[in-house]
PDB file of N, CA and C in Angstrom:
ATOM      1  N   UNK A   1       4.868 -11.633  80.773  1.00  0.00           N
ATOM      2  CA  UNK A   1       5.522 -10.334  80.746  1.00  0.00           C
ATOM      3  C   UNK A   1       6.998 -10.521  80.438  1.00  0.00           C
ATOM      4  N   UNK A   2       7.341  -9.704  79.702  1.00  0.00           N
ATOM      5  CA  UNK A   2       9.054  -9.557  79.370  1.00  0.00           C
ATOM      6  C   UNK A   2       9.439  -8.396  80.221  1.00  0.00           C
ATOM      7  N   UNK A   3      10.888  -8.979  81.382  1.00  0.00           N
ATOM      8  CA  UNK A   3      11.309  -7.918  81.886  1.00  0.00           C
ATOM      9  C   UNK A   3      12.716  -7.689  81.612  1.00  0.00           C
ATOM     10  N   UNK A   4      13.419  -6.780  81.814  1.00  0.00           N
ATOM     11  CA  UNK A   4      14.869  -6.738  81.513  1.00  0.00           C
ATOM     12  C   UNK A   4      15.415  -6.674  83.627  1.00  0.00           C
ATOM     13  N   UNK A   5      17.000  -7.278  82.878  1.00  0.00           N
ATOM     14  CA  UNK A   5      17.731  -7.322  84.159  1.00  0.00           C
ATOM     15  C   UNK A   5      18.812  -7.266  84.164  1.00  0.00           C
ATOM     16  N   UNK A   6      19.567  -6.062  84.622  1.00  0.00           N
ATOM     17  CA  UNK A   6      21.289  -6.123  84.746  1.00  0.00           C
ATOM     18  C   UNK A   6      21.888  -6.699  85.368  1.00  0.00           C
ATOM     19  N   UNK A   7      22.580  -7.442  84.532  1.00  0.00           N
ATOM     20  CA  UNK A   7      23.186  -8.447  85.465  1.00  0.00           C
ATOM     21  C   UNK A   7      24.780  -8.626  85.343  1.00  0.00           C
ATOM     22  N   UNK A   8      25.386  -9.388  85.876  1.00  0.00           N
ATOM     23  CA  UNK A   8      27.039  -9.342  85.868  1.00  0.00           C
ATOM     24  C   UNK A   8      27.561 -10.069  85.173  1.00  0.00           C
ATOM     25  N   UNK A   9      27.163 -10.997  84.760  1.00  0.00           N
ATOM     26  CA  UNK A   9      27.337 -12.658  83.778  1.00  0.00           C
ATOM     27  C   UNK A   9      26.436 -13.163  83.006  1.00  0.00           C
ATOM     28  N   UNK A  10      26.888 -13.407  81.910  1.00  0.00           N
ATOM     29  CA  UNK A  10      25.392 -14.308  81.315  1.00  0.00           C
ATOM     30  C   UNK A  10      25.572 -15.647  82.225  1.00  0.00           C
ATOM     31  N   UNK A  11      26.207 -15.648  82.528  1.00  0.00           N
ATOM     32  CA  UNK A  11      26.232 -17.547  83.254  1.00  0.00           C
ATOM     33  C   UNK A  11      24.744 -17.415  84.181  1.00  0.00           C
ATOM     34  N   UNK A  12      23.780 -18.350  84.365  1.00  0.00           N
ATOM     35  CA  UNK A  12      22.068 -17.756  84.569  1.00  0.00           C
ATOM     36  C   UNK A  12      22.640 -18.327  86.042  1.00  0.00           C
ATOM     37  N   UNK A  13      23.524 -19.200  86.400  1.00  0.00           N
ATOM     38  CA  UNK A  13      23.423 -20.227  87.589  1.00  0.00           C
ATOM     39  C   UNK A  13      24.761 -19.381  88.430  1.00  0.00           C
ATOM     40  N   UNK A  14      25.372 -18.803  87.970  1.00  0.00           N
ATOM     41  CA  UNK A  14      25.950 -17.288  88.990  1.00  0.00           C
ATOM     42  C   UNK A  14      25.871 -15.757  88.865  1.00  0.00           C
ATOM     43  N   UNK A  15      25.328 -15.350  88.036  1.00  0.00           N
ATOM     44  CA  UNK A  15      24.901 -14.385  87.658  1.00  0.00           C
ATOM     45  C   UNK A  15      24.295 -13.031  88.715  1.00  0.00           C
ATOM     46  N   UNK A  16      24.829 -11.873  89.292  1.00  0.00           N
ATOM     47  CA  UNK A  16      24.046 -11.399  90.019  1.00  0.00           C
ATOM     48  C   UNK A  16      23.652 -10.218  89.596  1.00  0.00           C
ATOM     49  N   UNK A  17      22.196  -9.666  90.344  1.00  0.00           N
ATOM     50  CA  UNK A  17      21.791  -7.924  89.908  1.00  0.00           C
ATOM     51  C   UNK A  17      22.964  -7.362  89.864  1.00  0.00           C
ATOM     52  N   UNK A  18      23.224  -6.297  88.956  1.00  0.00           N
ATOM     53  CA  UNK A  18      23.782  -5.042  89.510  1.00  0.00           C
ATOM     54  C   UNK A  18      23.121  -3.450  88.856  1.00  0.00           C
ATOM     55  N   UNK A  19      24.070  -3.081  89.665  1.00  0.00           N
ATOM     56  CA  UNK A  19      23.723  -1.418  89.640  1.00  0.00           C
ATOM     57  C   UNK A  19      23.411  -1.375  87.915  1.00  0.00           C
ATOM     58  N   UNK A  20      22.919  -0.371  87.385  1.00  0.00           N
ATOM     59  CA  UNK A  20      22.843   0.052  86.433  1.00  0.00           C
ATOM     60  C   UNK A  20      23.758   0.324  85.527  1.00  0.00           C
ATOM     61  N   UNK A  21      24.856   1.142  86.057  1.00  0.00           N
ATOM     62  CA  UNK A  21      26.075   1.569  85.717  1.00  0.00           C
ATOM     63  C   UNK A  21      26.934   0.492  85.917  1.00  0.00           C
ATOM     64  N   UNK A  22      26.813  -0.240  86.248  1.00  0.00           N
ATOM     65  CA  UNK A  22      27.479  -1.347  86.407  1.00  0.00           C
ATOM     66  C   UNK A  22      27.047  -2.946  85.446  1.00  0.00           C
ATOM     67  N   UNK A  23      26.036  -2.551  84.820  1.00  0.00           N
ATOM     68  CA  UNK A  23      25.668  -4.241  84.141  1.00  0.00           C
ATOM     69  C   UNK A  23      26.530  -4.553  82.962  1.00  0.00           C
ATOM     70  N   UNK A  24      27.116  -5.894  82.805  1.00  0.00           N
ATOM     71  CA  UNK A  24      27.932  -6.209  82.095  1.00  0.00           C
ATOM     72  C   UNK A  24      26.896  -6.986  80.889  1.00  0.00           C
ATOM     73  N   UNK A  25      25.881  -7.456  81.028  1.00  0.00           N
ATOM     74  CA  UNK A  25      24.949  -8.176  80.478  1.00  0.00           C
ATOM     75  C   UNK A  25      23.515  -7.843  80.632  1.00  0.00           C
ATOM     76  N   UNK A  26      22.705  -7.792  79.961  1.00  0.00           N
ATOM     77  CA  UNK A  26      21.137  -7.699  80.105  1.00  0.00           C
ATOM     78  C   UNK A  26      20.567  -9.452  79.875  1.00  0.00           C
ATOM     79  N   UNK A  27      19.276  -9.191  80.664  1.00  0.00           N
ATOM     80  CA  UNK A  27      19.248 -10.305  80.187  1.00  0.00           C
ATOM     81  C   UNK A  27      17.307 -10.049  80.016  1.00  0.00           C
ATOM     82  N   UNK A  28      17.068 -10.462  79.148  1.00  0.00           N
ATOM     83  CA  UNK A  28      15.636 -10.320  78.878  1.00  0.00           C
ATOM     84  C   UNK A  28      14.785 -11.295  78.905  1.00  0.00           C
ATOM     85  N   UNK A  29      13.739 -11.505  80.123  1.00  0.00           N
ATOM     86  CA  UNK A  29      13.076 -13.047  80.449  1.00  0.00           C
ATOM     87  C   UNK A  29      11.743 -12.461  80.152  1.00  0.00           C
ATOM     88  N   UNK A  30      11.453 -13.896  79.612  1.00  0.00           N
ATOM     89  CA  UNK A  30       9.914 -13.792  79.630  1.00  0.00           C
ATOM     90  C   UNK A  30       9.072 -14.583  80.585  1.00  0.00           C
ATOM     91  N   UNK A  31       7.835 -14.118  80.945  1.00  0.00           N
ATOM     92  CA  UNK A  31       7.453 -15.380  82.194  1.00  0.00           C
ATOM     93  C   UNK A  31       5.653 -15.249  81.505  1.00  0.00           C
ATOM     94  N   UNK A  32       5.362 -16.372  81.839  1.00  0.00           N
ATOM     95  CA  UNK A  32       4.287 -16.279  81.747  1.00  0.00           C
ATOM     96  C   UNK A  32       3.819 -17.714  82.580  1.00  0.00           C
ATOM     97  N   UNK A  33       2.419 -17.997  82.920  1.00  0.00           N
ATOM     98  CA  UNK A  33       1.889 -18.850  83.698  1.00  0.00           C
ATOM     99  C   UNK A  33       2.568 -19.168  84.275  1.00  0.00           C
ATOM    100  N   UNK A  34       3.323 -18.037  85.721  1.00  0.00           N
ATOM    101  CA  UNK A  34       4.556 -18.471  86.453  1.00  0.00           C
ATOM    102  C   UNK A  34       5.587 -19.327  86.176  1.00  0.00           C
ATOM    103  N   UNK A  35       5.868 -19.324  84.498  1.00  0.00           N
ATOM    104  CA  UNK A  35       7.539 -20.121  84.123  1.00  0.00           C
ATOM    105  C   UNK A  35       8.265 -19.089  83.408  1.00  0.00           C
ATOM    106  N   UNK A  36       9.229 -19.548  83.389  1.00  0.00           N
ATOM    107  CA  UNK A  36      10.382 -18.982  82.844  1.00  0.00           C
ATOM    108  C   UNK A  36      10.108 -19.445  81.573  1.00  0.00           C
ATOM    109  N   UNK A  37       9.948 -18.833  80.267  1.00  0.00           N
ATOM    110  CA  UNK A  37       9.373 -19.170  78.571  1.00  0.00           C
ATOM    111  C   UNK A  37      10.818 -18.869  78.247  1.00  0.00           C
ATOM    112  N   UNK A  38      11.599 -18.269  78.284  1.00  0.00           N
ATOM    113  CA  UNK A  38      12.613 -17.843  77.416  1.00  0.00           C
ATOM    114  C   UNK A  38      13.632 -16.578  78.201  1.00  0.00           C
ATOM    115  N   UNK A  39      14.669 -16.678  77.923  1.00  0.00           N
ATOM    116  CA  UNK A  39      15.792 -15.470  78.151  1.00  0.00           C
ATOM    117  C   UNK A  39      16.562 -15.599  77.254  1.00  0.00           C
ATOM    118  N   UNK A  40      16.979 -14.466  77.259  1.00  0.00           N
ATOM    119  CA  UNK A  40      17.638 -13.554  75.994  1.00  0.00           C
ATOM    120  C   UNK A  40      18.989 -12.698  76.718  1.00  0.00           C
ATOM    121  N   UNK A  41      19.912 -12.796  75.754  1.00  0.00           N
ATOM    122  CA  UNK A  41      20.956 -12.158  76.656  1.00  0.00           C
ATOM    123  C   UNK A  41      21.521 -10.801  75.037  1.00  0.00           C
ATOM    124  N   UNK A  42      21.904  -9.885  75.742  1.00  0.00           N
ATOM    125  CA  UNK A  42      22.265  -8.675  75.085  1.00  0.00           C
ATOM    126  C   UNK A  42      23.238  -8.179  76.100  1.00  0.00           C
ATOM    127  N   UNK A  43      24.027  -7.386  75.211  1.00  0.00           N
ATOM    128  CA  UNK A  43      25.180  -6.021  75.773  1.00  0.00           C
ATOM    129  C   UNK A  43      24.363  -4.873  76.232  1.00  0.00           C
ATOM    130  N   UNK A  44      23.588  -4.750  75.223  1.00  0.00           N
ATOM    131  CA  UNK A  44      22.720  -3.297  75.343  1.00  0.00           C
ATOM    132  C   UNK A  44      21.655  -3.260  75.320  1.00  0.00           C
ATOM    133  N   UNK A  45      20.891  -3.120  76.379  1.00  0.00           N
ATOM    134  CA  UNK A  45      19.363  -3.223  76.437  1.00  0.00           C
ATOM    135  C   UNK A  45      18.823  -2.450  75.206  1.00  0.00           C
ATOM    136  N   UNK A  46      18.885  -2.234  74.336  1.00  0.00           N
ATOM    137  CA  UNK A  46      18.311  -1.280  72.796  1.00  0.00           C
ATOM    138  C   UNK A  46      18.850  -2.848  71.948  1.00  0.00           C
ATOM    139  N   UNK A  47      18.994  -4.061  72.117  1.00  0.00           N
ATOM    140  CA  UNK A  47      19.440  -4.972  71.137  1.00  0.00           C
ATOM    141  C   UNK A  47      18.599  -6.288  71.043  1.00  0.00           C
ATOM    142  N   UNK A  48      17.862  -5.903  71.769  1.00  0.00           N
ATOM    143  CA  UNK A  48      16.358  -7.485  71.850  1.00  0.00           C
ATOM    144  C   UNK A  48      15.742  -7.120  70.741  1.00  0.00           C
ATOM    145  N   UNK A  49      14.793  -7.594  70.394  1.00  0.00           N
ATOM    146  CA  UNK A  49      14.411  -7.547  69.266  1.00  0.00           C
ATOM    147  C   UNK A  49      12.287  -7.621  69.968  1.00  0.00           C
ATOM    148  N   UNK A  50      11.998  -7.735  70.738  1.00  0.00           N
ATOM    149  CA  UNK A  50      10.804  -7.612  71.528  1.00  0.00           C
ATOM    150  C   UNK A  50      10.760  -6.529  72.541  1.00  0.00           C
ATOM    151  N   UNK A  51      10.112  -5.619  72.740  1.00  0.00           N
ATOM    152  CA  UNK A  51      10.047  -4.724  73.508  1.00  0.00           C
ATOM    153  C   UNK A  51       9.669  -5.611  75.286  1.00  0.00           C
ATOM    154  N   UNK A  52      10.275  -4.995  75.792  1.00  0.00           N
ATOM    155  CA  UNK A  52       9.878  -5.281  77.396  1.00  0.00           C
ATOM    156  C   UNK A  52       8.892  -4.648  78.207  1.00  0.00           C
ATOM    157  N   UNK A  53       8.363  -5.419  79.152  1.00  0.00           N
ATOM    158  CA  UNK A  53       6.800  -4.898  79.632  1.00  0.00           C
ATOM    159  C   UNK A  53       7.740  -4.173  81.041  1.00  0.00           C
ATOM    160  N   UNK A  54       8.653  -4.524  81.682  1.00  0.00           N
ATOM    161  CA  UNK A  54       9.004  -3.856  82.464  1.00  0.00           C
ATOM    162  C   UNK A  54      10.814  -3.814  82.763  1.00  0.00           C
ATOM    163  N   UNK A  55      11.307  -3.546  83.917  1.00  0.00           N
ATOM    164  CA  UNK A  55      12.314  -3.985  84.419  1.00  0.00           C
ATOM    165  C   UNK A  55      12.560  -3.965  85.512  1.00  0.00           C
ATOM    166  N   UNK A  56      13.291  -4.911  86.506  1.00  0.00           N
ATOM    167  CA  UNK A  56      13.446  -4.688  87.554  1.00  0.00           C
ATOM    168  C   UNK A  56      15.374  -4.489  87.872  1.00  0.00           C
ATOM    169  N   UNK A  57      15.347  -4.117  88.848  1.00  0.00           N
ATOM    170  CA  UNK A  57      16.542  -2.822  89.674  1.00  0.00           C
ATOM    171  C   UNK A  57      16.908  -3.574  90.704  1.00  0.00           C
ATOM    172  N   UNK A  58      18.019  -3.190  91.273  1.00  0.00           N
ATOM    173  CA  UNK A  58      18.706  -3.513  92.748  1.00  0.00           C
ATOM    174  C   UNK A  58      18.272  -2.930  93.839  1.00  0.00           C
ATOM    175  N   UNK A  59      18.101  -1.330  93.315  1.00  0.00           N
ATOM    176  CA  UNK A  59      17.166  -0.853  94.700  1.00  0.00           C
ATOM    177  C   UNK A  59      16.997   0.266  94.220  1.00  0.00           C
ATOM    178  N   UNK A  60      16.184   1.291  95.304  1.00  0.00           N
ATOM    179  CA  UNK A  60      15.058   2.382  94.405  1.00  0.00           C
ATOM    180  C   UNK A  60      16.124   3.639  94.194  1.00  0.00           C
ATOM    181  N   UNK A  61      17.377   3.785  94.253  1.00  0.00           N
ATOM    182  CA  UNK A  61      18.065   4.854  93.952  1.00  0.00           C
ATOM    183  C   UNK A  61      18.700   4.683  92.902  1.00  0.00           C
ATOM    184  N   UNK A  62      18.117   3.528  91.765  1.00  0.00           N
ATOM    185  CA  UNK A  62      18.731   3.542  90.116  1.00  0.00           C
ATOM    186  C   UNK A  62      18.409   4.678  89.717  1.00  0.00           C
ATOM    187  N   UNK A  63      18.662   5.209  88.375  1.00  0.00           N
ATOM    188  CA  UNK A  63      18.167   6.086  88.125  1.00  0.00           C
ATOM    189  C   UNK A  63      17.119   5.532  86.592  1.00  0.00           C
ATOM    190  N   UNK A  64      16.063   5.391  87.207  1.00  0.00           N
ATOM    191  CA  UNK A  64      14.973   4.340  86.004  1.00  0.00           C
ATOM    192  C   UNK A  64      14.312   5.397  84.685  1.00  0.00           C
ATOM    193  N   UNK A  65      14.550   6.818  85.057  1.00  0.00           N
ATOM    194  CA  UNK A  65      13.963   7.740  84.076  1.00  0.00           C
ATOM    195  C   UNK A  65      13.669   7.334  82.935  1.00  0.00           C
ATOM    196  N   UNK A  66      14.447   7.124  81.772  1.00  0.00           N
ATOM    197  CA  UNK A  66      14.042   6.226  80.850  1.00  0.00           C
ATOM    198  C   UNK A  66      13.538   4.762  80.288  1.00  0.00           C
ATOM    199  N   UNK A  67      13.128   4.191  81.759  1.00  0.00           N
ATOM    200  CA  UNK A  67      12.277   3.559  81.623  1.00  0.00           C
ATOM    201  C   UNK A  67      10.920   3.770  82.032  1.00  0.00           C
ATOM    202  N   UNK A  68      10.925   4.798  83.266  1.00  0.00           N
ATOM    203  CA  UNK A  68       9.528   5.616  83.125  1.00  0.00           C
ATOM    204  C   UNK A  68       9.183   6.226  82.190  1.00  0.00           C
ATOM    205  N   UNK A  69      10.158   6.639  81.013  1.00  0.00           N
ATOM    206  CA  UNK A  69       9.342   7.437  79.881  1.00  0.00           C
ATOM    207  C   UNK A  69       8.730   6.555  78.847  1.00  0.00           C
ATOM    208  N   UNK A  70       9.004   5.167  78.817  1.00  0.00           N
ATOM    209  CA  UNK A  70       8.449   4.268  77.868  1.00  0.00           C
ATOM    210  C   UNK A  70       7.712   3.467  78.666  1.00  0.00           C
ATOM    211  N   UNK A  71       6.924   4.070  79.548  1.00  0.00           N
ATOM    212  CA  UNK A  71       5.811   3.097  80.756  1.00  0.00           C
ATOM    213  C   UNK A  71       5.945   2.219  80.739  1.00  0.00           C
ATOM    214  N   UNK A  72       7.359   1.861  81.255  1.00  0.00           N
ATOM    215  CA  UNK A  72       7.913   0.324  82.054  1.00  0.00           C
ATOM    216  C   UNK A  72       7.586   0.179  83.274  1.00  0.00           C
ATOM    217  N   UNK A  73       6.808  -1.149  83.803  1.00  0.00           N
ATOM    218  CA  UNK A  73       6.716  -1.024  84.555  1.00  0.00           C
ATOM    219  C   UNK A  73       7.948  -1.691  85.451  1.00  0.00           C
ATOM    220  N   UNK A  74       8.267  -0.558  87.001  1.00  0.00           N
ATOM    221  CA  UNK A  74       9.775  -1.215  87.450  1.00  0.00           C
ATOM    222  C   UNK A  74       9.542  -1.810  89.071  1.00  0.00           C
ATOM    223  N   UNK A  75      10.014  -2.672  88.753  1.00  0.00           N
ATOM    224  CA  UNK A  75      10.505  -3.436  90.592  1.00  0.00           C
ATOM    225  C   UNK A  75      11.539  -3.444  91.033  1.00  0.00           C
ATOM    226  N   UNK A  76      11.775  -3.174  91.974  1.00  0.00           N
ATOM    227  CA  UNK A  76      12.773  -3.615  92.859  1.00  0.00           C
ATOM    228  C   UNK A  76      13.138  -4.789  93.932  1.00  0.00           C
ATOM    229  N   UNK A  77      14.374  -5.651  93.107  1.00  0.00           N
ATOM    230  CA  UNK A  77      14.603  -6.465  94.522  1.00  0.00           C
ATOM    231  C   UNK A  77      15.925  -5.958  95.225  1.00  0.00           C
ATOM    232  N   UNK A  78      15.427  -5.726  96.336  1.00  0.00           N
ATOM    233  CA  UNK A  78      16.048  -5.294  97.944  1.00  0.00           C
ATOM    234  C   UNK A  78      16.641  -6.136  98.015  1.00  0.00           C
ATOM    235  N   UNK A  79      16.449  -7.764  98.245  1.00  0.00           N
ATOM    236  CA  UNK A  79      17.177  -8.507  98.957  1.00  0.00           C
ATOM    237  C   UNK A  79      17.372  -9.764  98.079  1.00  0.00           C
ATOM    238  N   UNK A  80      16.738  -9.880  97.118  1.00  0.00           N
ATOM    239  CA  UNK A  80      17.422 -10.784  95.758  1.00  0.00           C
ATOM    240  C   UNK A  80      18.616 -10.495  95.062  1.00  0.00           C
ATOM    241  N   UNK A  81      19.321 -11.272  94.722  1.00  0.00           N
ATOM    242  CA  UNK A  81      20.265 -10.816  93.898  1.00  0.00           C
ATOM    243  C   UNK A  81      21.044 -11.923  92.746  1.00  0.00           C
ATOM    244  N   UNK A  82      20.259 -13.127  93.165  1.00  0.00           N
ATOM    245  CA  UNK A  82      20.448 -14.379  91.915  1.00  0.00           C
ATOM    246  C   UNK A  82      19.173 -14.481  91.259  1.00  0.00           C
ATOM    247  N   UNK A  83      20.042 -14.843  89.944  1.00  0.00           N
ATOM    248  CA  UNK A  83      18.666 -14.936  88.953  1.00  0.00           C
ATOM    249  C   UNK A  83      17.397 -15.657  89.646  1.00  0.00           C
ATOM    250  N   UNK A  84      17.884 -17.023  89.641  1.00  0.00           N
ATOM    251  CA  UNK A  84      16.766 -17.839  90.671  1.00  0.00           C
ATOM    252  C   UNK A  84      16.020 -17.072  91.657  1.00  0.00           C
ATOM    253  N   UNK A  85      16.600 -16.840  92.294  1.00  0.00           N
ATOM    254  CA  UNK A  85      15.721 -15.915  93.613  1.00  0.00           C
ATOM    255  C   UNK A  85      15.235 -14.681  92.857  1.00  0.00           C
ATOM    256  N   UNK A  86      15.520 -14.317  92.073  1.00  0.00           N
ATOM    257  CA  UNK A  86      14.583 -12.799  91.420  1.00  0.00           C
ATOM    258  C   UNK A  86      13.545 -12.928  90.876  1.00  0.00           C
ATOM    259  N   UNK A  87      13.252 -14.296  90.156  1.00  0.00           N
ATOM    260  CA  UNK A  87      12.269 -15.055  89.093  1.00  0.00           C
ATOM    261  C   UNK A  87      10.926 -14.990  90.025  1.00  0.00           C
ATOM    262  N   UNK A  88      11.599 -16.085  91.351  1.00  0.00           N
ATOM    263  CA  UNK A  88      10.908 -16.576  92.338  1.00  0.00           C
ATOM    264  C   UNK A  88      10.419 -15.881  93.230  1.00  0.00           C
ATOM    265  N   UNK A  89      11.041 -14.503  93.193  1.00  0.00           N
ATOM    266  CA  UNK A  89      10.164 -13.524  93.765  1.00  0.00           C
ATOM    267  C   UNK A  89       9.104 -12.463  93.015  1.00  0.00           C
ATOM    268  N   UNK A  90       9.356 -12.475  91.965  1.00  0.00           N
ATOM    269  CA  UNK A  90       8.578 -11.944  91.031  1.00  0.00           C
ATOM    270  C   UNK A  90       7.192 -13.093  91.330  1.00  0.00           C
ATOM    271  N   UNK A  91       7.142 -14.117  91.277  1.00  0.00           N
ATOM    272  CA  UNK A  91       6.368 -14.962  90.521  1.00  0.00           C
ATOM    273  C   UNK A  91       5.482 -15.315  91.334  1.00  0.00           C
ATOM    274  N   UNK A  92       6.033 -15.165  92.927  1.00  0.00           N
ATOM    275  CA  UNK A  92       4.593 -15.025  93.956  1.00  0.00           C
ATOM    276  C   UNK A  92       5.275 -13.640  94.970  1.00  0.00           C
ATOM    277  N   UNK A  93       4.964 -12.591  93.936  1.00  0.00           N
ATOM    278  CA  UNK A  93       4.843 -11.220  93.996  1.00  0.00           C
ATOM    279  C   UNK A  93       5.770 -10.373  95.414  1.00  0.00           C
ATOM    280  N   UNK A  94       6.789 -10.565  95.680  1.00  0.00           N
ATOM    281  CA  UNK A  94       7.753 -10.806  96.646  1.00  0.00           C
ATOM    282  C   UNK A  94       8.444  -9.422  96.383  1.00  0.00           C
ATOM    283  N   UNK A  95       8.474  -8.552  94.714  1.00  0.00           N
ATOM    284  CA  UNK A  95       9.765  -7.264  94.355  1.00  0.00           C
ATOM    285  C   UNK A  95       8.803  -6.333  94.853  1.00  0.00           C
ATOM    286  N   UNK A  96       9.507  -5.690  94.950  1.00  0.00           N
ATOM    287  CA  UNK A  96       8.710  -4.468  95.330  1.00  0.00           C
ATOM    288  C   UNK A  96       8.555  -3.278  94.305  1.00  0.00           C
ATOM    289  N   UNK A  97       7.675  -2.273  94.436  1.00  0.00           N
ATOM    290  CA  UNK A  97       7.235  -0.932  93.702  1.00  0.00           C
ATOM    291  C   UNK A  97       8.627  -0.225  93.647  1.00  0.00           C
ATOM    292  N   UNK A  98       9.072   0.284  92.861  1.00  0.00           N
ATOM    293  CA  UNK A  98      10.123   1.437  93.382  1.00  0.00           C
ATOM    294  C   UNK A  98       9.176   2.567  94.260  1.00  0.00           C
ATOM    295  N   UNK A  99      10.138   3.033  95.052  1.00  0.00           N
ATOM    296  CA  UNK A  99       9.616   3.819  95.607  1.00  0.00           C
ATOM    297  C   UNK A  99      10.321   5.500  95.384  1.00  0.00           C
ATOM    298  N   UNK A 100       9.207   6.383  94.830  1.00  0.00           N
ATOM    299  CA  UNK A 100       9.794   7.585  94.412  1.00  0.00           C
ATOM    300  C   UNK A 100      10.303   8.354  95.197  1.00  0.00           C
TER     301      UNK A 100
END
């Protein structure tokens, strides 16, 4: 799955979530057979060149609307906030649903 993630830095080894309104960087990972295949870094999530299967958020009061209109699917990590720890919770299923 390819997800997108706002983040504050491309630097992958300090890098943290942020708010929406707040991301200085996207970063677009792909995972598959629980690894990390590839990331991609963009200004503007409209600049990857592969569409994304989902995205995940800082917490459930983003405002994700337009990614619900292109049936993304979205997670939330609550208590992640480094790349590492976001991967690793994704990967034995740790983010959570947004909750509406």
């Amino acid at each position: 799955m390819r997800f997108l993630i706002p983040m504050d830095s491309q630097d992958v080894e300090e890098a943290k979530i942020t708010k929406l309104e707040d991301v200085k960087v996207w970063y677009q990972v792909l995972i598959e057979d629980g690894k990390v295949q590839n990331i991609a870094f963009a200004k503007d999530r409209e600049d990857f060149s592969e569409l994304s299967d989902g995205v995940i958020v800082i917490d459930d009061g983003e405002y994700v609307w337009p990614f619900i209109e292109m049936s993304m699917l979205i997670l939330v990590a609550h208590t992640q906030r480094y790349f590492d720890d976001i991967i690793e919770a994704y990967i034995f299923k740790e983010l959570h649903d947004l909750a509406y």
